[in-house]
Protein backbone atom coordinates (compact mmCIF):
# COMPACT_ATOMS: atom_id res chain seq x y z
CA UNK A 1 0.00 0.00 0.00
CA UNK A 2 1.96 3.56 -1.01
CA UNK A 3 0.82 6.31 -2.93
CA UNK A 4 1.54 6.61 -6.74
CA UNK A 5 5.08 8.10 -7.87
CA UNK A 6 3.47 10.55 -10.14
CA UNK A 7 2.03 10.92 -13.67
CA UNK A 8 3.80 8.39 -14.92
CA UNK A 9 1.75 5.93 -12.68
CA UNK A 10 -1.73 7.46 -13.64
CA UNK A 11 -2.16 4.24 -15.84
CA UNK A 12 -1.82 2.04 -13.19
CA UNK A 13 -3.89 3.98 -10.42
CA UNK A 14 -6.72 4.09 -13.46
CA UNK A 15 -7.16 0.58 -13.32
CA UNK A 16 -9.75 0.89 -11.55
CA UNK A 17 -13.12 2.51 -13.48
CA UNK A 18 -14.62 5.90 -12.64
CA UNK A 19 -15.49 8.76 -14.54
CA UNK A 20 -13.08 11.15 -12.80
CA UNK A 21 -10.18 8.96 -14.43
CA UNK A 22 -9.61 11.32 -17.45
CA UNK A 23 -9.47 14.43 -15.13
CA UNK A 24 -6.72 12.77 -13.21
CA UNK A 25 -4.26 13.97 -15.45
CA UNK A 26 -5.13 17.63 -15.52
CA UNK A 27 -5.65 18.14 -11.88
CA UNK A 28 -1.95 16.82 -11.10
CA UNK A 29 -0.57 19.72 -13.62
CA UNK A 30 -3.21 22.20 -12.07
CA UNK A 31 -2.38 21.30 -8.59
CA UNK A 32 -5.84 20.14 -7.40
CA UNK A 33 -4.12 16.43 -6.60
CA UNK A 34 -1.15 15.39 -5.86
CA UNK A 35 1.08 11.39 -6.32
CA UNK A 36 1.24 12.12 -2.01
CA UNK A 37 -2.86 11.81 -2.06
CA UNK A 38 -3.23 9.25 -4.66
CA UNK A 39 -2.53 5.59 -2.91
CA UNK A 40 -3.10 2.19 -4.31
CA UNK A 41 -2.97 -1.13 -2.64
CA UNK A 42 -1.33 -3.26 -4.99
CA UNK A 43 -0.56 -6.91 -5.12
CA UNK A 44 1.73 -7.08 -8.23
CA UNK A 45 0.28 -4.73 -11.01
CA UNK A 46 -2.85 -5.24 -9.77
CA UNK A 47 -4.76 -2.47 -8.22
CA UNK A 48 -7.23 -3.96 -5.47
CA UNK A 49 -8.16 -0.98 -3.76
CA UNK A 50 -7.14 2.73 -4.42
CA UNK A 51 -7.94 5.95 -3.43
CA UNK A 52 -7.26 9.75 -3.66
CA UNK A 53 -7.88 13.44 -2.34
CA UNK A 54 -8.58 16.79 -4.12
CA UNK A 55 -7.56 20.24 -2.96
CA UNK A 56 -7.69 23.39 -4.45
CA UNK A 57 -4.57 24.62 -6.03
CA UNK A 58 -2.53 26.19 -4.09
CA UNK A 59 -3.45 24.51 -0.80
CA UNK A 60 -1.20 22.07 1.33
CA UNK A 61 -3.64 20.23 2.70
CA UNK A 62 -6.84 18.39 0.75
CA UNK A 63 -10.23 19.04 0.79
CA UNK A 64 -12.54 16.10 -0.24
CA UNK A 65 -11.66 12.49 -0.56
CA UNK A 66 -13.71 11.90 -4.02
CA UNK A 67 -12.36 8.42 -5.32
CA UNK A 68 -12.36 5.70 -3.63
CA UNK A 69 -12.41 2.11 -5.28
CA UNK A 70 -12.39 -1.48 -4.25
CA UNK A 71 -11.54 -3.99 -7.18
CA UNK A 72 -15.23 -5.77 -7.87
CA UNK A 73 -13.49 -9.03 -8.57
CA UNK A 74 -13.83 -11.56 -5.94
CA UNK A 75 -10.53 -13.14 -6.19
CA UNK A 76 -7.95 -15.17 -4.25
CA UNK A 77 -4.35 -14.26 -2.62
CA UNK A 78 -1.25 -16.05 -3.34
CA UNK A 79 -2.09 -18.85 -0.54
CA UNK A 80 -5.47 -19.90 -2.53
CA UNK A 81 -7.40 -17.96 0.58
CA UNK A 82 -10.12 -15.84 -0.15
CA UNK A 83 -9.78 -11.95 -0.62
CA UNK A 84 -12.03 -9.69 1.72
CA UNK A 85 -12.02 -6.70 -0.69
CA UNK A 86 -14.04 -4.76 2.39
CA UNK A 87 -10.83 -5.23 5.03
CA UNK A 88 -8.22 -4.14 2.43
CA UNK A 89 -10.02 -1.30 1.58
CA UNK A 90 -9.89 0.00 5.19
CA UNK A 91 -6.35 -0.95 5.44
CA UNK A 92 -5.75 1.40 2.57
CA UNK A 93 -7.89 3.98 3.85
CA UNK A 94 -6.11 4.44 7.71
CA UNK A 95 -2.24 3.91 5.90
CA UNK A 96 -2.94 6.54 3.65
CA UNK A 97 -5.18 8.79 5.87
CA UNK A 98 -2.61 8.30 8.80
CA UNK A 99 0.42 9.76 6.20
CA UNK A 100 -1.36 12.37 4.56
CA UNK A 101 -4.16 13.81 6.89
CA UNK A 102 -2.66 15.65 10.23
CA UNK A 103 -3.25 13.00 13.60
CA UNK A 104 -4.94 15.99 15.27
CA UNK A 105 -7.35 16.86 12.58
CA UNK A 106 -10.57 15.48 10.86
CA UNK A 107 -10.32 13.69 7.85
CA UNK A 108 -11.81 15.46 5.21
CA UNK A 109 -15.36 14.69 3.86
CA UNK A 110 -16.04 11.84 1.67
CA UNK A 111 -18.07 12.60 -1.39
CA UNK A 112 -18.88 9.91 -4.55
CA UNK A 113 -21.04 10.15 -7.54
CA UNK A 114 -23.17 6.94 -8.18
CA UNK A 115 -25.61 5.81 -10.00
CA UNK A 116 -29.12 6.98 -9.59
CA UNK A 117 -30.51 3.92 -8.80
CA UNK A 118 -27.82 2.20 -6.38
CA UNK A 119 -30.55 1.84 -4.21
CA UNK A 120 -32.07 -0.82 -5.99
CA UNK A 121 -29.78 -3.59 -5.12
CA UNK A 122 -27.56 -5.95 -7.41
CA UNK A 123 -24.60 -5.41 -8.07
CA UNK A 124 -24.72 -1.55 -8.34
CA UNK A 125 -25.72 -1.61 -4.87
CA UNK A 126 -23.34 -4.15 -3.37
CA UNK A 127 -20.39 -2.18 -4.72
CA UNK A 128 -21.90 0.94 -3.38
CA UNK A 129 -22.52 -0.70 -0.12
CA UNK A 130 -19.05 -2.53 0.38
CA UNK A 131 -17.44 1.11 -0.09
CA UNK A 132 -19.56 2.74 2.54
CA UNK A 133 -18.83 -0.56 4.74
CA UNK A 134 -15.04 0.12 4.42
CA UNK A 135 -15.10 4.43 5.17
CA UNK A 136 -17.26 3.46 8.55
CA UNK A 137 -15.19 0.40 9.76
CA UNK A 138 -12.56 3.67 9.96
CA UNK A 139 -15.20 5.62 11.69
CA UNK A 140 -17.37 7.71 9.04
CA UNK A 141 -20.98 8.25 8.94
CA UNK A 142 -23.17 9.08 6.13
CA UNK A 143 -23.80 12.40 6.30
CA UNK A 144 -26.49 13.21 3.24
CA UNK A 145 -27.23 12.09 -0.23
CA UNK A 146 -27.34 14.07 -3.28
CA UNK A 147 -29.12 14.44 -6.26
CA UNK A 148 -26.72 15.33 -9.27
CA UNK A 149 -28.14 17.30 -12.10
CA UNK A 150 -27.45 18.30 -15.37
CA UNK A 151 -29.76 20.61 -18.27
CA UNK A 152 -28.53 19.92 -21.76
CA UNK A 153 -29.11 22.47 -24.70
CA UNK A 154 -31.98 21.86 -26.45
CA UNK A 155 -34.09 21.44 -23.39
CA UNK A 156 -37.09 23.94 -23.73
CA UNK A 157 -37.03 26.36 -20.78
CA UNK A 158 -40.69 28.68 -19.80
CA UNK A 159 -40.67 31.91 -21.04
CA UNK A 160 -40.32 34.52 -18.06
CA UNK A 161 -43.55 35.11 -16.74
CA UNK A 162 -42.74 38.75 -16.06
CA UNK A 163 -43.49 38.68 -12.12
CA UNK A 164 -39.79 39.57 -11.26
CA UNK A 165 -36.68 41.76 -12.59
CA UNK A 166 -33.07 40.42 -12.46
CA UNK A 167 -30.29 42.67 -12.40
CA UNK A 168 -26.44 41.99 -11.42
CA UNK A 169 -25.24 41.84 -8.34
CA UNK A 170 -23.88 44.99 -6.69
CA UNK A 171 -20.28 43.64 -4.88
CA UNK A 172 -19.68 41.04 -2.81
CA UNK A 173 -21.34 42.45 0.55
CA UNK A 174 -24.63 42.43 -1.00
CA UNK A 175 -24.20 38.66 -1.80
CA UNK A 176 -22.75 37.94 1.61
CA UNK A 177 -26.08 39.45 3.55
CA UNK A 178 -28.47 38.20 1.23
CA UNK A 179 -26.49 34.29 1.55
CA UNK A 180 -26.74 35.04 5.46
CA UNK A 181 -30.70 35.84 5.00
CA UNK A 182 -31.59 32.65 3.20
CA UNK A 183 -29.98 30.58 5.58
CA UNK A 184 -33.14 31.01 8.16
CA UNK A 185 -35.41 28.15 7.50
CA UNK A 186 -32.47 26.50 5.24
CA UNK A 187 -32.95 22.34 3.81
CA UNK A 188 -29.48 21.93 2.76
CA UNK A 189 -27.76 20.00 5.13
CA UNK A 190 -24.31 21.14 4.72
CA UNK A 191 -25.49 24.42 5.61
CA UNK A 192 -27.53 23.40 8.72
CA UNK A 193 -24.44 21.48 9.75
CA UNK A 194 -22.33 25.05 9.91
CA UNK A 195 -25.23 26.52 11.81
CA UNK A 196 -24.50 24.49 14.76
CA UNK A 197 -20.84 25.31 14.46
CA UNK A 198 -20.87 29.37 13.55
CA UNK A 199 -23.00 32.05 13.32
CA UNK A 200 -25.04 32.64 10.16
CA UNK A 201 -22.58 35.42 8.50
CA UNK A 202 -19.75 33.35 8.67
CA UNK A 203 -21.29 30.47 7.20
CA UNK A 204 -22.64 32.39 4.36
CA UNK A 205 -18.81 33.57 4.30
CA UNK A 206 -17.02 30.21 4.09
CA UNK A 207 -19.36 29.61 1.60
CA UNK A 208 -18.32 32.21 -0.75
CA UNK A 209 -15.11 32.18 -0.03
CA UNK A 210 -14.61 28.13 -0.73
CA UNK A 211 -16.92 27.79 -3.56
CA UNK A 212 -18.06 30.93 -5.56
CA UNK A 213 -14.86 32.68 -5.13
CA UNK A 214 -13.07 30.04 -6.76
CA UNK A 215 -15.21 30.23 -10.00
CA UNK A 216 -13.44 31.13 -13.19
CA UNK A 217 -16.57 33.13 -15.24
CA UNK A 218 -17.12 36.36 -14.07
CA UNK A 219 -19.67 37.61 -11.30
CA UNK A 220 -21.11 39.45 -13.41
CA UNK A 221 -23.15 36.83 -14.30
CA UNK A 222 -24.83 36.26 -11.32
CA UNK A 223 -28.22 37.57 -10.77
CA UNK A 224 -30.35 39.25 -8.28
CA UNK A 225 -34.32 39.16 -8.35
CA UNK A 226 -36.53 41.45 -7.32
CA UNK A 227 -40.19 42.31 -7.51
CA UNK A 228 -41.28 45.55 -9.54
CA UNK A 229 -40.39 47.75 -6.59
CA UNK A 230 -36.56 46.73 -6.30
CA UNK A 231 -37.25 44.45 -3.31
CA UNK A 232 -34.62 41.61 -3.44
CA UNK A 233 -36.50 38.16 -3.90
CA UNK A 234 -33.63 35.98 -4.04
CA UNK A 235 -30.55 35.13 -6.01
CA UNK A 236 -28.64 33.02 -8.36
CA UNK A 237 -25.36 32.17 -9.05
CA UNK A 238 -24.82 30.70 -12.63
CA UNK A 239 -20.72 30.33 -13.30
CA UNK A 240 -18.04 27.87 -13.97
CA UNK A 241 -16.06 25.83 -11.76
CA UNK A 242 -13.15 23.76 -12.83
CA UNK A 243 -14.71 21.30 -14.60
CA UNK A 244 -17.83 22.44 -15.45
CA UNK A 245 -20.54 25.16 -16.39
CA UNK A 246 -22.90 25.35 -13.01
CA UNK A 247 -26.03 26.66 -11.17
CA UNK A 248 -23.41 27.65 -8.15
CA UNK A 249 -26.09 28.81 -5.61
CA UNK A 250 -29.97 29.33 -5.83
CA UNK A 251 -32.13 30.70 -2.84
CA UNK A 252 -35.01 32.14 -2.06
CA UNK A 253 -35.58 34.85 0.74
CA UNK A 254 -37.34 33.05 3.67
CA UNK A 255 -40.15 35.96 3.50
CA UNK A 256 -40.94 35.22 -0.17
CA UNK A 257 -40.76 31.34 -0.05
CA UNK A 258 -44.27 29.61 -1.21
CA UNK A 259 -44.73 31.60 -4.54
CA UNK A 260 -42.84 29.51 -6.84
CA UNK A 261 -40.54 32.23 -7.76
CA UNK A 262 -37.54 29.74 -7.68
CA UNK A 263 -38.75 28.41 -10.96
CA UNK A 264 -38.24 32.02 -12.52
CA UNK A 265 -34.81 32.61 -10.90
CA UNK A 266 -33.54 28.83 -12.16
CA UNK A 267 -34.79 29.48 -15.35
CA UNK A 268 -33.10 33.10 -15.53
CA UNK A 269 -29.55 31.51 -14.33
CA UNK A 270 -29.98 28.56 -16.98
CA UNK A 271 -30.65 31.19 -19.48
CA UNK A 272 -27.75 33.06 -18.89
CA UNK A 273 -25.18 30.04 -19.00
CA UNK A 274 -27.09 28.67 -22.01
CA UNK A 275 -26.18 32.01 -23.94
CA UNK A 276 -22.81 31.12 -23.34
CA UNK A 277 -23.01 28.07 -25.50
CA UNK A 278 -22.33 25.53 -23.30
CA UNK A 279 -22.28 22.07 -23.77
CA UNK A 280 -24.47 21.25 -20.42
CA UNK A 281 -24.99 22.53 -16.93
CA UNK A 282 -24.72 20.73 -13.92
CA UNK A 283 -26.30 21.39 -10.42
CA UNK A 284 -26.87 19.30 -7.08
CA UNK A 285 -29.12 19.35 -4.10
CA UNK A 286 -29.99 17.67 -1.40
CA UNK A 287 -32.42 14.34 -2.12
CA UNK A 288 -34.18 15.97 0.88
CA UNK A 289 -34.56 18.89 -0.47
CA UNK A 290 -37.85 18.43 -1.97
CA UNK A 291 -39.15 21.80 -3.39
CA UNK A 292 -35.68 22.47 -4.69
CA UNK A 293 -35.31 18.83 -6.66
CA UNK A 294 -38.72 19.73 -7.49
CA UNK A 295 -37.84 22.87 -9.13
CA UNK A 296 -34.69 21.41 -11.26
CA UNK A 297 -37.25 19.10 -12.67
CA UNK A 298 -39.88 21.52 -13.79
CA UNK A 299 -36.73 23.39 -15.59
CA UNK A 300 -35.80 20.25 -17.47
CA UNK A 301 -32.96 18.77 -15.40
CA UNK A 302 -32.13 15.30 -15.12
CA UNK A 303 -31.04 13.46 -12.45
CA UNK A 304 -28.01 11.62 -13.71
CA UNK A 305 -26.15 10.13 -10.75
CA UNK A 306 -26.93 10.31 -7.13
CA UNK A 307 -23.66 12.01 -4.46
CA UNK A 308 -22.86 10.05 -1.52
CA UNK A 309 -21.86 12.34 1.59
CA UNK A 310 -19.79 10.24 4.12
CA UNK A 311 -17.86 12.36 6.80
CA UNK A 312 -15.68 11.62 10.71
CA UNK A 313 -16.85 12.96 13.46
């Protein structure tokens, strides 16, 4: 069990099958990964369990542990005994987390894109299932399950119905209160869990400051909507991350809530990144987040994979 040497081992560590394999190449020259976050347990050239973190560039430490594999082969060892795939994948996971992730700090979150309907058992499910085994036999929990989403051009979107203007944002203080606002009465769980940790300002500011700062389109894309009078309604947050062309943030003020004006702000925020010509647009929620999963529907999103949220107390 060690981690990789570098790119010239991105072959062997991609043994393994996941979509993220042909970004593995750009995030090592970008900085996002590094060989010292990508491990492998290895018996010969065979990869039987691997795994790997993701920072943003620039930062020493990672931020999400997003692949994490266990070879689906039943197989046997060397002595003829039988393999339990489960057990070496938590061996893998406490060598590596013990060399990369400080003793004194808390691994980061676990996060994994899987099929939409892993739920529905075969052999989907059991590979789904023997992962999550492995991450809590080292202690993790599931924390919440997400729906991912994507819009593809082409997809008709409703004409705006006229009941609210959308203008640019102002500067980043008028994001940062209106992000604090929304957070009363708030379904997403990741921002619930920072409630109980810090107040609602600097939630809204870690936030911004690890997500939509990041974003490489420019702010001025992002919208604010208000009724006739000026009066904020809510916002949206249409950019592009490192990978992909998103629907960043989407909220509703708590005061305005029940009037189905988060269809009109979606479909302004689609708009905008569909004028850019892109080739899709992705977006998540939470599964639990009904009247938001709701809305991505009506807009003509499809739910192509489900997120899987695992995280250590």
């Amino acid at each position: 069990m060690r981690p990789i040497t570098g790119r010239e081992e991105l072959v062997l560590f991609s043994q393994l099958p996941y979509t993220l394999n042909e970004e593995l190449a750009d995030d090592l020259a970008a900085g996002r990964r590094r060989p010292e976050w990508m491990w492998v347990a290895l018996r010969g050239e065979r990869v039987l369990a691997r795994l790997a973190w993701w920072g943003r560039t620039g930062d020493d430490t990672p931020f999400l542990l997003d692949i994490f594999d266990l070879d689906d082969i039943f197989d046997l060892d060397d002595s003829g005994a039988d393999l339990d795939r489960v057990d070496i994948g938590v061996r893998l996971l406490r060598a590596a987390t013990a060399a990369v992730v400080p003793a004194d700090a808390r691994p980061p979150e676990y996060n994994r894109a899987v099929p939409p309907d892993w739920r529905e058992g075969g052999v989907t499910g059991r590979i789904v299932e023997d992962r999550m085994l492995a991450l809590e036999r080292t202690g993790a929990r599931q924390f919440v399950e997400r729906l991912l989403l994507e819009w593809r051009p082409g997809t008709p979107l409703p004409e705006p119905k006229g009941r609210l203007a959308f203008r640019p944002v102002r500067d980043t203080e008028e994001i940062l209160t209106l992000m604090t606002r929304v957070l009363d009465g708030t379904l997403d769980a990741h921002s619930r869990d920072g409630l109980t940790r810090m107040s609602p300002r600097q939630a809204a500011a870690r936030h911004y400051e690890e997500e939509l700062a990041h974003y490489r389109s420019p702010q001025e894309w992002w919208r604010i909507a208000t009724l006739p009078d000026g009066e904020p309604v809510g916002f949206v947050t249409p950019g592009r991350n490192d990978y992909n062309p998103v629907i960043g943030y989407l909220a509703v003020l708590p005061e305005h809530r029940g009037n189905g004006y988060i269809d009109d702000i979606l479909a302004e925020g689609t708009r905008i990144l569909s004028a850019q010509n892109v080739p899709r647009i992705r977006a998540a929620t939470d599964l639990g987040n009904t009247p938001m999963a709701n809305a991505f529907q009506r807009i003509g999103y499809v739910n192509f994979a489900r997120r899987i949220c695992m995280i250590w107390s």
